[in-house]
C-alpha atoms as a PDB file:
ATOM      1  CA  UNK A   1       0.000   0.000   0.000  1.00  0.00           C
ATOM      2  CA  UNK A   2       1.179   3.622  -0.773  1.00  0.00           C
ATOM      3  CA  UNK A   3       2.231   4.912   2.256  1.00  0.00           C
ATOM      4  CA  UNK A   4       0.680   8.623   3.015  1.00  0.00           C
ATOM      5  CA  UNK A   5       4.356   9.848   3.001  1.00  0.00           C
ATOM      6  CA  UNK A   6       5.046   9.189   0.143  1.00  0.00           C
ATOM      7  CA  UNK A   7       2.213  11.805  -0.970  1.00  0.00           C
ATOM      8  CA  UNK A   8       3.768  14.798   0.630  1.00  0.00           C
ATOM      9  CA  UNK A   9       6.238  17.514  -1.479  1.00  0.00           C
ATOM     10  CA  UNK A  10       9.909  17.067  -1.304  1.00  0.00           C
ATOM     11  CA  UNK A  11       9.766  20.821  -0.489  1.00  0.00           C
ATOM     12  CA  UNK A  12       7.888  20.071   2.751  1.00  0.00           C
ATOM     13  CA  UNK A  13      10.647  19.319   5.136  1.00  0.00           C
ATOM     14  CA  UNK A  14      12.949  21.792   3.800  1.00  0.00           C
ATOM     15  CA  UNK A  15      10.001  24.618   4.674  1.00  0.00           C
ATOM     16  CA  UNK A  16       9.121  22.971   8.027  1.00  0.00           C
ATOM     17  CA  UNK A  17      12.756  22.836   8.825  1.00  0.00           C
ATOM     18  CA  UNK A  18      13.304  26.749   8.108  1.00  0.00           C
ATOM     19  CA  UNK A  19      10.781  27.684  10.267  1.00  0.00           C
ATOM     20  CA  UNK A  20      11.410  25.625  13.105  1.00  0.00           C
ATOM     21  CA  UNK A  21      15.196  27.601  13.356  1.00  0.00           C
ATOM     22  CA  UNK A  22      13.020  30.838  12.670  1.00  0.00           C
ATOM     23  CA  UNK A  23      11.270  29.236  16.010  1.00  0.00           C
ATOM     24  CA  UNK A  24      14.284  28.491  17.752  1.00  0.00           C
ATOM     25  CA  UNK A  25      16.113  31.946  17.097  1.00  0.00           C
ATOM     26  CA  UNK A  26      12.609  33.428  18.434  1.00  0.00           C
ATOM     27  CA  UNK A  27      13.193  31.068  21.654  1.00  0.00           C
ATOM     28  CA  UNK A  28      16.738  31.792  22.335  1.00  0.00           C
ATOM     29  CA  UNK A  29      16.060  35.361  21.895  1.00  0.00           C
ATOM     30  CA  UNK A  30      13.035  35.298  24.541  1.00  0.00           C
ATOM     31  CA  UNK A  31      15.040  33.311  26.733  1.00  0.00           C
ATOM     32  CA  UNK A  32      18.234  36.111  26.541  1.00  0.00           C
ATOM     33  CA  UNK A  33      15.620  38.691  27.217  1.00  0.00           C
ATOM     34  CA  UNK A  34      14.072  36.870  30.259  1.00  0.00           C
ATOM     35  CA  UNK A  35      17.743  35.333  31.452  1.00  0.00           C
ATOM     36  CA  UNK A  36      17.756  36.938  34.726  1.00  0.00           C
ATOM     37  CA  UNK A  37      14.130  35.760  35.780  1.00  0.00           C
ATOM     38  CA  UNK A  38      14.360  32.316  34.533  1.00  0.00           C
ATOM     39  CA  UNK A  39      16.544  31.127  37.236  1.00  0.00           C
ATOM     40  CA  UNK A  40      14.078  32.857  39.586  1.00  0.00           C
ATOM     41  CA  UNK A  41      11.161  30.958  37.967  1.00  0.00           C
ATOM     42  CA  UNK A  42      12.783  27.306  37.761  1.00  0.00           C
ATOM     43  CA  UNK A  43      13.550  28.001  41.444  1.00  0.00           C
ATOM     44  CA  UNK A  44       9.735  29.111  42.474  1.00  0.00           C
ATOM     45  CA  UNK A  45      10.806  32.220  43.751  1.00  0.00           C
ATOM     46  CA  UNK A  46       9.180  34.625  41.027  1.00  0.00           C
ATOM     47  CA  UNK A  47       5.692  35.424  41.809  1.00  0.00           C
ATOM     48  CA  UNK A  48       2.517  33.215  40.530  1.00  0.00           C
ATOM     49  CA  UNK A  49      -0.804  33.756  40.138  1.00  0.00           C
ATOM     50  CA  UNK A  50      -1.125  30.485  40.008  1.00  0.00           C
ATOM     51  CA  UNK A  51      -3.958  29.649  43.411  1.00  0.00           C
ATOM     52  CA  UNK A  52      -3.094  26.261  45.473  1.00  0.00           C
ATOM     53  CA  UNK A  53      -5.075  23.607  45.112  1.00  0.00           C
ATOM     54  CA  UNK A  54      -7.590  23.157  47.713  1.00  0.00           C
ATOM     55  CA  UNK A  55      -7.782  19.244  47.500  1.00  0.00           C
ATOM     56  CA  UNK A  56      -6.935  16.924  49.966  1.00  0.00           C
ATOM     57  CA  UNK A  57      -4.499  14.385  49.681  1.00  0.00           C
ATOM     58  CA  UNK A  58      -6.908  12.222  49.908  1.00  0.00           C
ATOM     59  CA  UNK A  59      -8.723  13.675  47.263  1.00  0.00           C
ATOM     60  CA  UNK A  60      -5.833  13.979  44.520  1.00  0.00           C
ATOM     61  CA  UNK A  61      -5.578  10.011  45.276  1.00  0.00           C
ATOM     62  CA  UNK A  62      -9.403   9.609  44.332  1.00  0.00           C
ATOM     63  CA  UNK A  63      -8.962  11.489  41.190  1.00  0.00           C
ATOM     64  CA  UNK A  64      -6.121   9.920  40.142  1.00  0.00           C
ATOM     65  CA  UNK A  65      -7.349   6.449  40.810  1.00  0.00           C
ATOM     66  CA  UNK A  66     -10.420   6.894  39.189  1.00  0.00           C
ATOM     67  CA  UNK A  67      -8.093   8.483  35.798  1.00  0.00           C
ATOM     68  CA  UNK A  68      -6.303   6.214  35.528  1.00  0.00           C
ATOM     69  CA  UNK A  69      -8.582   3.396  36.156  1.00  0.00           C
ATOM     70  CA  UNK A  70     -11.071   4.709  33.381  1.00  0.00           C
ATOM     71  CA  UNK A  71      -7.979   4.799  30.997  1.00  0.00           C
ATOM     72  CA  UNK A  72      -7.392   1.454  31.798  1.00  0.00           C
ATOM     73  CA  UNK A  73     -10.817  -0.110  31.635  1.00  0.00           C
ATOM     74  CA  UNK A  74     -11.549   2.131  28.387  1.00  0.00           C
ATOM     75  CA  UNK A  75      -7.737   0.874  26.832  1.00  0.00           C
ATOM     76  CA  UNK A  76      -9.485  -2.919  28.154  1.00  0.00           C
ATOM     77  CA  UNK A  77     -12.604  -2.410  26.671  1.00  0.00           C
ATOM     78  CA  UNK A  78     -11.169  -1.107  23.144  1.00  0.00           C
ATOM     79  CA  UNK A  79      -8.621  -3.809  22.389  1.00  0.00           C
ATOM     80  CA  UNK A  80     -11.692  -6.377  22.897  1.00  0.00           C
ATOM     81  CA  UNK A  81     -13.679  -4.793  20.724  1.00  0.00           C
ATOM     82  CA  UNK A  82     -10.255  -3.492  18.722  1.00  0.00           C
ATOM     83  CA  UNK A  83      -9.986  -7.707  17.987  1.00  0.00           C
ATOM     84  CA  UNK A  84     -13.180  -8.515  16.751  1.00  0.00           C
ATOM     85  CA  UNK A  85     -14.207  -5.717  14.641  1.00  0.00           C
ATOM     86  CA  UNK A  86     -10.520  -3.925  13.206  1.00  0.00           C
ATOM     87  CA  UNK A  87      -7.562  -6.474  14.296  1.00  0.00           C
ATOM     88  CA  UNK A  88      -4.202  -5.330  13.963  1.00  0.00           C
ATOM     89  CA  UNK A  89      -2.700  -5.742  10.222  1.00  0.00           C
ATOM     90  CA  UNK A  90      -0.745  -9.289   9.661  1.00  0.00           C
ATOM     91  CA  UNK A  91       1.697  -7.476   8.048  1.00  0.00           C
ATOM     92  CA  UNK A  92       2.538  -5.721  11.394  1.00  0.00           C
ATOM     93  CA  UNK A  93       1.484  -2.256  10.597  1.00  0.00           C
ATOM     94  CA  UNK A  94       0.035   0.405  12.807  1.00  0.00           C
ATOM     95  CA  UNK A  95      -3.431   0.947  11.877  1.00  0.00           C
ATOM     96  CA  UNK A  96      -6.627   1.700  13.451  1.00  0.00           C
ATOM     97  CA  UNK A  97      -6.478  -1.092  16.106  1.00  0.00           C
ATOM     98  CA  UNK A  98      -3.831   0.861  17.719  1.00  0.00           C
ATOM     99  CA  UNK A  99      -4.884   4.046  17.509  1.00  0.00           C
ATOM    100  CA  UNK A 100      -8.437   2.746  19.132  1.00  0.00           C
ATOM    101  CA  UNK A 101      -6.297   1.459  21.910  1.00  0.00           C
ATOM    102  CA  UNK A 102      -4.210   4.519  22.023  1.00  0.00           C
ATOM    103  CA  UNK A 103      -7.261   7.103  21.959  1.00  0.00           C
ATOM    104  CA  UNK A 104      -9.155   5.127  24.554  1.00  0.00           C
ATOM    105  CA  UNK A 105      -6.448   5.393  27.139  1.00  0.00           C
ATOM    106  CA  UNK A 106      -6.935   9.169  26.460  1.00  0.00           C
ATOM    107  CA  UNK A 107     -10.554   9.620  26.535  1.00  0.00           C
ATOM    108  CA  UNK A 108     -10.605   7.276  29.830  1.00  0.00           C
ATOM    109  CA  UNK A 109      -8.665   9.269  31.443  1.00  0.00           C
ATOM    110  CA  UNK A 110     -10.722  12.188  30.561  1.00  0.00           C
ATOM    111  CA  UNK A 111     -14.057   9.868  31.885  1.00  0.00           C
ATOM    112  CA  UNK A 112     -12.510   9.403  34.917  1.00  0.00           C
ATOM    113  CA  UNK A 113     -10.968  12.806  36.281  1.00  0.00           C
ATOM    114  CA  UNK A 114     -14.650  14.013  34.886  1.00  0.00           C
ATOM    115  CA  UNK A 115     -16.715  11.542  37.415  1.00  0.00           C
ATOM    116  CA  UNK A 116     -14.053  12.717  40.341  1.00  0.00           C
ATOM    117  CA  UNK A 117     -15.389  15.763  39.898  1.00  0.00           C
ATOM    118  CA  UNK A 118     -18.749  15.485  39.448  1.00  0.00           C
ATOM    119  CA  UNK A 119     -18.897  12.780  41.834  1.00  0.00           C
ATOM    120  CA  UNK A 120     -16.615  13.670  44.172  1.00  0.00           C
ATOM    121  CA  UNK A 121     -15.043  16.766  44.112  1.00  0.00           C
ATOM    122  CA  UNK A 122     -17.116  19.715  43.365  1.00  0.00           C
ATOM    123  CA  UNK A 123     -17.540  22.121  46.572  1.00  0.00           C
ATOM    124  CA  UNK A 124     -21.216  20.853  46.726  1.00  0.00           C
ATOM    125  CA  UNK A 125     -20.464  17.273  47.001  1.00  0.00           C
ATOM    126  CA  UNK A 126     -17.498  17.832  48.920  1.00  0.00           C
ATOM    127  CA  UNK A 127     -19.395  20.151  51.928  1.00  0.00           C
ATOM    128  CA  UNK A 128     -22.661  19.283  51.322  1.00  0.00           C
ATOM    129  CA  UNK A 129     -25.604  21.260  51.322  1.00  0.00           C
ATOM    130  CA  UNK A 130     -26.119  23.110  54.102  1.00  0.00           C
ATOM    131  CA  UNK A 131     -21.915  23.953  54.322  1.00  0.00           C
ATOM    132  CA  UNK A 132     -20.962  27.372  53.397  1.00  0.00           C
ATOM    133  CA  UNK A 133     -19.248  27.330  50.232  1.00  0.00           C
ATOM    134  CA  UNK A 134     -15.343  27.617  50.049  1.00  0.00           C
ATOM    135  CA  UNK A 135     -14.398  31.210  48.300  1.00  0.00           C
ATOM    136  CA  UNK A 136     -13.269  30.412  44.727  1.00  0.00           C
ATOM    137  CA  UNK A 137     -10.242  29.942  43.187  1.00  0.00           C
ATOM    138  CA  UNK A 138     -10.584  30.482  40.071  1.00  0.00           C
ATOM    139  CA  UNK A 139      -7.742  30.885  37.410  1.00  0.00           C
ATOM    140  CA  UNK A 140      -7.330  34.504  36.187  1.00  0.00           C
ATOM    141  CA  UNK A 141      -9.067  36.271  34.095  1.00  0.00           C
ATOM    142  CA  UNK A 142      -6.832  36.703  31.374  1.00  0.00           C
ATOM    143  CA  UNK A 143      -7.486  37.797  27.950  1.00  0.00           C
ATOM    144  CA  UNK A 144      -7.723  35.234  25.288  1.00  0.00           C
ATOM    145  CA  UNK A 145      -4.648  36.799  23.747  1.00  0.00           C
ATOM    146  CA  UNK A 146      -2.301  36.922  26.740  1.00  0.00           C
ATOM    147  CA  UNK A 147      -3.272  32.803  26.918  1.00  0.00           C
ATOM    148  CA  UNK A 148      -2.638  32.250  23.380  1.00  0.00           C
ATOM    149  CA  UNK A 149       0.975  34.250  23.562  1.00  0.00           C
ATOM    150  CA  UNK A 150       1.356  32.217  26.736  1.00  0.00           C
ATOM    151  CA  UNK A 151       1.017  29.222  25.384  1.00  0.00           C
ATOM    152  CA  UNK A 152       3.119  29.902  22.229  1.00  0.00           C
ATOM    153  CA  UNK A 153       5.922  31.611  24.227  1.00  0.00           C
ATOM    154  CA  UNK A 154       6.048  28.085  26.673  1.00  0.00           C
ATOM    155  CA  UNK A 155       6.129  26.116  23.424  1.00  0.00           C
ATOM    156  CA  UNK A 156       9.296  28.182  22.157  1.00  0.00           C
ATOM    157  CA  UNK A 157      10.384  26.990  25.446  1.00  0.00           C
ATOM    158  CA  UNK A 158       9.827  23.739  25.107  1.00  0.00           C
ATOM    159  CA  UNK A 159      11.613  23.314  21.607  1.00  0.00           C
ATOM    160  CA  UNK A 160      14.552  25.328  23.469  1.00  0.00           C
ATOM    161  CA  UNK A 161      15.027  22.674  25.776  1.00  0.00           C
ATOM    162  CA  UNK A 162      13.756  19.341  24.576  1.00  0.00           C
ATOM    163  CA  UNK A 163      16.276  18.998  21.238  1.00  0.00           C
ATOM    164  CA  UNK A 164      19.133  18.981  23.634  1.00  0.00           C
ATOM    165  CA  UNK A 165      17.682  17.237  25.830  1.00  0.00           C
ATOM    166  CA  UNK A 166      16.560  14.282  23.347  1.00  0.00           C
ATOM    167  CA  UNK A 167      20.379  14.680  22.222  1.00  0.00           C
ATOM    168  CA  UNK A 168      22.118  14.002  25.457  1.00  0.00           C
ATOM    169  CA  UNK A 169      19.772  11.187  26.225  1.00  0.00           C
ATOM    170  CA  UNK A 170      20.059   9.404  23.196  1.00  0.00           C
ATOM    171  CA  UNK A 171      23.768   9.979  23.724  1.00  0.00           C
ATOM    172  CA  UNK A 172      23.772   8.327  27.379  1.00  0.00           C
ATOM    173  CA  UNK A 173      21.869   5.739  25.822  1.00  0.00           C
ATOM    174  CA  UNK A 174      24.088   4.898  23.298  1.00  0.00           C
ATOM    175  CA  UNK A 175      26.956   4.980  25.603  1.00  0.00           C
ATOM    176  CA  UNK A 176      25.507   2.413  27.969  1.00  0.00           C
ATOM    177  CA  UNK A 177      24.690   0.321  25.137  1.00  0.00           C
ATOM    178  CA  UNK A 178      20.371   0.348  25.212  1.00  0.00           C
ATOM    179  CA  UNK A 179      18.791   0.213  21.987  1.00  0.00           C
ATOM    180  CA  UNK A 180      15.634   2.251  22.623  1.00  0.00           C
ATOM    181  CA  UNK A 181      13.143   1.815  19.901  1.00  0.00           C
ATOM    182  CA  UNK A 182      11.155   4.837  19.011  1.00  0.00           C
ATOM    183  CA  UNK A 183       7.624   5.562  20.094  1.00  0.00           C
ATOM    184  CA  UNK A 184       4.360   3.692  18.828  1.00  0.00           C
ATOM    185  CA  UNK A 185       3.177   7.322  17.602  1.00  0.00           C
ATOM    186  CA  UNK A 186       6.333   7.838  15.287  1.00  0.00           C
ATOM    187  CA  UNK A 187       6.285   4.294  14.077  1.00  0.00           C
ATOM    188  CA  UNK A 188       2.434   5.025  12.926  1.00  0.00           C
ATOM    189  CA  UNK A 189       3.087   8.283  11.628  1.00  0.00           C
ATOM    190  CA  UNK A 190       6.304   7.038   9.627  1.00  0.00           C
ATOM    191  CA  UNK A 191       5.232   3.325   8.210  1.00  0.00           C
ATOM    192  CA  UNK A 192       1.276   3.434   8.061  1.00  0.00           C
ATOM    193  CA  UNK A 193      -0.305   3.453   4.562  1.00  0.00           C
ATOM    194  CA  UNK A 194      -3.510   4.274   5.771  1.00  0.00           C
ATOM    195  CA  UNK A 195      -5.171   7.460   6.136  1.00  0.00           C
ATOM    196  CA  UNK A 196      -7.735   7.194   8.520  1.00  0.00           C
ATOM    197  CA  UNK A 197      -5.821   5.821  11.567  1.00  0.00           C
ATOM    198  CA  UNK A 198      -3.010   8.609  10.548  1.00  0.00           C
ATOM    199  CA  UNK A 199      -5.787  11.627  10.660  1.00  0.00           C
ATOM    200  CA  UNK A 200      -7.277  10.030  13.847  1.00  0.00           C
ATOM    201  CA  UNK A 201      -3.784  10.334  15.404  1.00  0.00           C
ATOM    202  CA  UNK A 202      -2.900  13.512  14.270  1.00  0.00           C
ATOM    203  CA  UNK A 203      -6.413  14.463  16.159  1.00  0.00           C
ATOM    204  CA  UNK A 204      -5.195  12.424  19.563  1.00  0.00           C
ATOM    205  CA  UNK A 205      -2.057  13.582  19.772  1.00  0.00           C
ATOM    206  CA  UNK A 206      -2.756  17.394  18.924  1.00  0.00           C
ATOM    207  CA  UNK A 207      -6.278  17.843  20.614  1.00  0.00           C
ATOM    208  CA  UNK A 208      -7.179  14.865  23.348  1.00  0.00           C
ATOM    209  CA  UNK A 209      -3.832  14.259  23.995  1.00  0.00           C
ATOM    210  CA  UNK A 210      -2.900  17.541  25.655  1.00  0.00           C
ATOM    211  CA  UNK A 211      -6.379  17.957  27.377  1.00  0.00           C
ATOM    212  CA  UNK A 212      -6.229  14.899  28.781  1.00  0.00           C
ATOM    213  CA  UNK A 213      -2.680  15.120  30.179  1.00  0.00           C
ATOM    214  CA  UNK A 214      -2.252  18.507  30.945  1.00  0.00           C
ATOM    215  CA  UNK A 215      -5.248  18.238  32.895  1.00  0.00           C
ATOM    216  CA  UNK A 216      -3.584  15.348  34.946  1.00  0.00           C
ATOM    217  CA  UNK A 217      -0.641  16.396  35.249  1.00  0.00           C
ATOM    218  CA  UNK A 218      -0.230  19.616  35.203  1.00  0.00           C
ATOM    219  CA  UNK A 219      -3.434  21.018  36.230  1.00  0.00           C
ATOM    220  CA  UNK A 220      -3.935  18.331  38.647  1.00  0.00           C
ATOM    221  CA  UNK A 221      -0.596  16.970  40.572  1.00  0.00           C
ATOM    222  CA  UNK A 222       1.831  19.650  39.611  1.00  0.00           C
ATOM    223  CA  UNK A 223      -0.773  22.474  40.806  1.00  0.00           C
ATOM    224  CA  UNK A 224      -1.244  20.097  44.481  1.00  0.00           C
ATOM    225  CA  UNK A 225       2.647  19.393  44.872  1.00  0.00           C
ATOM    226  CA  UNK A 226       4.271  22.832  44.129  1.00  0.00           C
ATOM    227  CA  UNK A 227       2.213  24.487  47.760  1.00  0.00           C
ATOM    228  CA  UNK A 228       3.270  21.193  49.630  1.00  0.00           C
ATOM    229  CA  UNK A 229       6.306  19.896  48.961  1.00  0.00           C
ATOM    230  CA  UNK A 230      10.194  20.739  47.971  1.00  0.00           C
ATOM    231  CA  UNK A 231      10.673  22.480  44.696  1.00  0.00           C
ATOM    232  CA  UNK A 232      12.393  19.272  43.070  1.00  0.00           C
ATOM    233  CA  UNK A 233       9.896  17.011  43.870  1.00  0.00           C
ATOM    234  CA  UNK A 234       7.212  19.199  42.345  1.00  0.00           C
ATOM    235  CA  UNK A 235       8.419  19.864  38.896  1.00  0.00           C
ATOM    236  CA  UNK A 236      10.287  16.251  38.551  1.00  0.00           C
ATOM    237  CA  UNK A 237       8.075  14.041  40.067  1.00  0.00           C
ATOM    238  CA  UNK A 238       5.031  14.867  37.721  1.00  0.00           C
ATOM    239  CA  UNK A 239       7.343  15.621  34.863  1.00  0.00           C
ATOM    240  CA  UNK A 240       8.786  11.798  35.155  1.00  0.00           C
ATOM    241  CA  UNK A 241       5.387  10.293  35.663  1.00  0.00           C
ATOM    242  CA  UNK A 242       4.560  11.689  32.448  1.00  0.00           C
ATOM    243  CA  UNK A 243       7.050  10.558  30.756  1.00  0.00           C
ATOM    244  CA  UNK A 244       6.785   7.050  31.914  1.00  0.00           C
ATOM    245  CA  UNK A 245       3.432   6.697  30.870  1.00  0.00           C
ATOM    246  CA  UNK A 246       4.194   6.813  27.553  1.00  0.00           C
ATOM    247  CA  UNK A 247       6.003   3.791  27.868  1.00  0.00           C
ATOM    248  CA  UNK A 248       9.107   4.628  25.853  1.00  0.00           C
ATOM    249  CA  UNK A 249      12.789   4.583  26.787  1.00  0.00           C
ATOM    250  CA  UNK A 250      13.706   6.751  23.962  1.00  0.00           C
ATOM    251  CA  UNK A 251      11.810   9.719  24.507  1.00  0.00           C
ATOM    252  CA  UNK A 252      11.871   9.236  28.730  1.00  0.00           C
ATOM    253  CA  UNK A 253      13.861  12.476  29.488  1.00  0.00           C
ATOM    254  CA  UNK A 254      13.505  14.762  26.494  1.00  0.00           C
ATOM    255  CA  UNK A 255       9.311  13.875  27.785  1.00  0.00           C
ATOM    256  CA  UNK A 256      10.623  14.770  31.418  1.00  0.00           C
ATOM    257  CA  UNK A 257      12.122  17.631  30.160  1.00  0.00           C
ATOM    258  CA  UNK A 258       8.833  18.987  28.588  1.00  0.00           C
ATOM    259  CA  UNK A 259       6.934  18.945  31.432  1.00  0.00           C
ATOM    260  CA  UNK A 260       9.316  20.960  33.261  1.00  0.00           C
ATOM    261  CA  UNK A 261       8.441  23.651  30.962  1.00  0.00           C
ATOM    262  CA  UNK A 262       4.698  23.331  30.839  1.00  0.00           C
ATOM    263  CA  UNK A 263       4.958  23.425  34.534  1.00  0.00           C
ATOM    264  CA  UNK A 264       6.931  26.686  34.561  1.00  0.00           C
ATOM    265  CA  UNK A 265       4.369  27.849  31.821  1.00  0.00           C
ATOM    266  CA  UNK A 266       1.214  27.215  34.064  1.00  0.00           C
ATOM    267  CA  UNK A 267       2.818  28.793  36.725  1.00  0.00           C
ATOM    268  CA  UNK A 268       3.946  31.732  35.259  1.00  0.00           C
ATOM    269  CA  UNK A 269       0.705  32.469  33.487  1.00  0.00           C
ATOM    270  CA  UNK A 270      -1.635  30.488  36.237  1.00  0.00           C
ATOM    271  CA  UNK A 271      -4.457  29.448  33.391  1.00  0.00           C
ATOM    272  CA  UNK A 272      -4.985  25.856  32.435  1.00  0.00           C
ATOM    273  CA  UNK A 273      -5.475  26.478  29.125  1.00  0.00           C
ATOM    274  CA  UNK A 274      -1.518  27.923  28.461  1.00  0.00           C
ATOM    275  CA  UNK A 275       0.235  24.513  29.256  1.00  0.00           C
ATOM    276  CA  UNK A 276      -2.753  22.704  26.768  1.00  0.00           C
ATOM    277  CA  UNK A 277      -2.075  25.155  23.842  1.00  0.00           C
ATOM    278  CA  UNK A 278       2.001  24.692  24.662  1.00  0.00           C
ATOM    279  CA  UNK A 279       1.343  20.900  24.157  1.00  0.00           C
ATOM    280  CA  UNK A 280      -0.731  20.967  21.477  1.00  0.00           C
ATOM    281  CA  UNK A 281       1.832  23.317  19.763  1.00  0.00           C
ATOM    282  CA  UNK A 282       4.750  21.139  19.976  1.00  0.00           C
ATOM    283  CA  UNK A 283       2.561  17.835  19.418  1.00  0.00           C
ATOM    284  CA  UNK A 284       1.887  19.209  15.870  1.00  0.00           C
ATOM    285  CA  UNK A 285       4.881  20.831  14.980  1.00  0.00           C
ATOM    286  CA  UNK A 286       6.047  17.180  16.150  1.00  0.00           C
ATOM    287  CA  UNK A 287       3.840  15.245  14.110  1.00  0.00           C
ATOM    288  CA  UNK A 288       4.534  18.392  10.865  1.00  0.00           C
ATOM    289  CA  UNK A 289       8.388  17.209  11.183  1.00  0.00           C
ATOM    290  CA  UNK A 290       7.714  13.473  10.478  1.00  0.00           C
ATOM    291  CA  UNK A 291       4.715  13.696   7.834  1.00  0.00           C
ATOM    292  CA  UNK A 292       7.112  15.794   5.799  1.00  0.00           C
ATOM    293  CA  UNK A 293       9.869  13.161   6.145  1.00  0.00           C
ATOM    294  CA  UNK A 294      11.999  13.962   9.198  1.00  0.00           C
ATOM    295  CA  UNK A 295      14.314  11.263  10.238  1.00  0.00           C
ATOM    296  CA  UNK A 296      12.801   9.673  13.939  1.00  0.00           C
END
C-alpha cells in the first residue's frame, strides 16, 4: 500500500525545517531577554498567580485512581472490541487497532478525572448542602490573547530545551549500550499506509492528547505538589510520571524535560489552558516534522 508519506512535497521538510530555526532563534532570543528571571522561575521564587489547590491528599488520590482506572478499563474495553471488529494488520502495521487502543487510554482518562469531579469533588459534594461554600479559586481572568501568547511563548520553550535534551539522552543511551526503539506514535506516523488511523492520530495527539494530560498532570498533581512539597519534587516528580506513561525509553527524558516547561508555563501564566495550547503546539509541529519526512 502507498504509504501517506510518500504523498507529501519534497519541499515540505525543507520549509518545516526553516521555520522551526526561525522558532528556535525566536526562543533563544526570549530566553536572553528573560535570562535573569528564569533562574528565579525554575527556582519558584518569582511570583505566581497560580492559586493552590484546595484538594486533599486524599482527594488527589481519588482522582487519580479513578483516571487512571477509566484509561485502563476504556484501553481494556477497546482492544476487545479493537480484535473482533478492526484487528491489527498481519503485516505488522500500525493501523486503526492501535490508535483505538491509544485514543481510549486518552478519553478514559478524561471519563474518569470528569466523574471525580462530578462525583466527588465539586464544593457541593465535597461540603454538602447546608456547608458554606469555600471562596473560589478560580484561574485569572486573562485575555484570550495573553493565553494564546502564553502558550506559544512556553512552546518556544519547550523546543529550546527538549532537542538537547533528546540529544544528550540518546547519547547516554548509546553509551551504555540500550537500543531504545522509538515511540508507537512515530512508528504510525512514519510506516502506516492508511489514512484514517493517521488523521485520527494527528487528532489524539494534537487535541485529546494535551487535554487529557495537561489536565492530569499539570493542572492536577503539579498544581497540588508545588504548595506542599520541595521544589524538586514538584516539577520532577510529575514531569517523570509523564514521561513514563508513555512507555518509551527513547523519549523518557527529552518527555521529562517537557513537562518541566509546561509546569513553569502554568505557573507563570496560572491558566490551564496555556500549558494545553504549549502541548498541542509542539505535538503538531512534532507530528509536521515526520509527515514531511523527518528522520525519527
Amino acid at each position: 500500500m502507498l504509504h501517506v508519506l510518500a504523498t507529501l512535497p519534497a519541499s515540505a521538510l525543507s520549509a518545516l525545517l526553516t521555520l522551526d530555526v526561525l522558532l528556535l532563534i525566536a526562543a533563544l532570543i526570549l530566553a536572553i531577554v528573560h535570562l535573569r528571571a528564569l533562574p528565579l522561575r525554575f527556582l519558584g521564587l518569582a511570583p505566581s498567580p497560580l492559586a493552590p489547590s484546595r484538594l486533599a491528599a486524599a482527594e488527589l488520590i481519588l482522582a487519580g485512581v479513578f483516571a487512571f482506572g477509566g484509561g485502563i478499563v476504556f484501553q481494556l474495553v477497546a482492544i476487545q472490541v479493537g480484535q473482533r471488529w478492526f484487528p491489527a494488520p498481519a503485516d505488522g502495521e500500525f493501523g486503526l487497532y492501535h490508535v483505538a487502543a491509544g485514543a481510549a487510554f486518552q478519553l478514559g482518562l478524561l471519563a474518569g478525572l470528569g466523574h471525580a469531579w462530578f462525583w466527588h469533588l465539586r464544593p457541593s459534594r465535597r461540603l454538602g448542602a447546608s456547608a458554606a461554600p469555600e471562596p473560589a479559586q478560580t484561574s485569572p481572568r486573562l485575555p484570550w490573547s495573553r493565553v494564546l501568547r502564553g502558550g506559544f511563548f512556553t512552546f518556544l520553550g519547550a523546543l529550546l530545551v527538549v532537542g538537547p535534551v533528546a540529544m544528550g539522552w540518546q547519547a547516554v543511551l548509546k553509551a551504555l549500550g540500550i537500543d531504545a526503539p522509538p515511540q508507537d506514535l512515530i512508528t504510525l506516523f512514519t510506516e502506516t499506509g492508511d489514512l484514517v488511523p493517521l488523521a485520527l492520530m494527528i487528532f489524539l495527539a494534537v487535541v485529546i492528547a494535551p487535554v487529557t494530560e495537561e489536565w492530569v498532570f499539570r493542572i492536577g498533581l503539579f498544581r497540588w505538589l508545588r504548595t506542599r512539597v520541595s521544589r524538586s519534587a514538584a516539577l520532577f516528580l510529575p514531569s517523570i510520571l509523564f514521561a513514563m506513561i508513555h512507555g518509551n525509553l527513547a523519549v523518557l527524558m527529552p518527555l521529562a524535560a517537557l513537562a518541566v516547561v509546561l509546569s513553569l508555563g502554568y505557573e507563570h501564566y496560572g491558566h490551564p489552558a496555556v500549558p494545553i495550547l504549549a502541548h498541542a503546539f509542539f505535538n503538531l509541529n512534532t507530528v509536521a516534522l515526520l509527515l514531511a519526512g523527518f528522520p525519527a
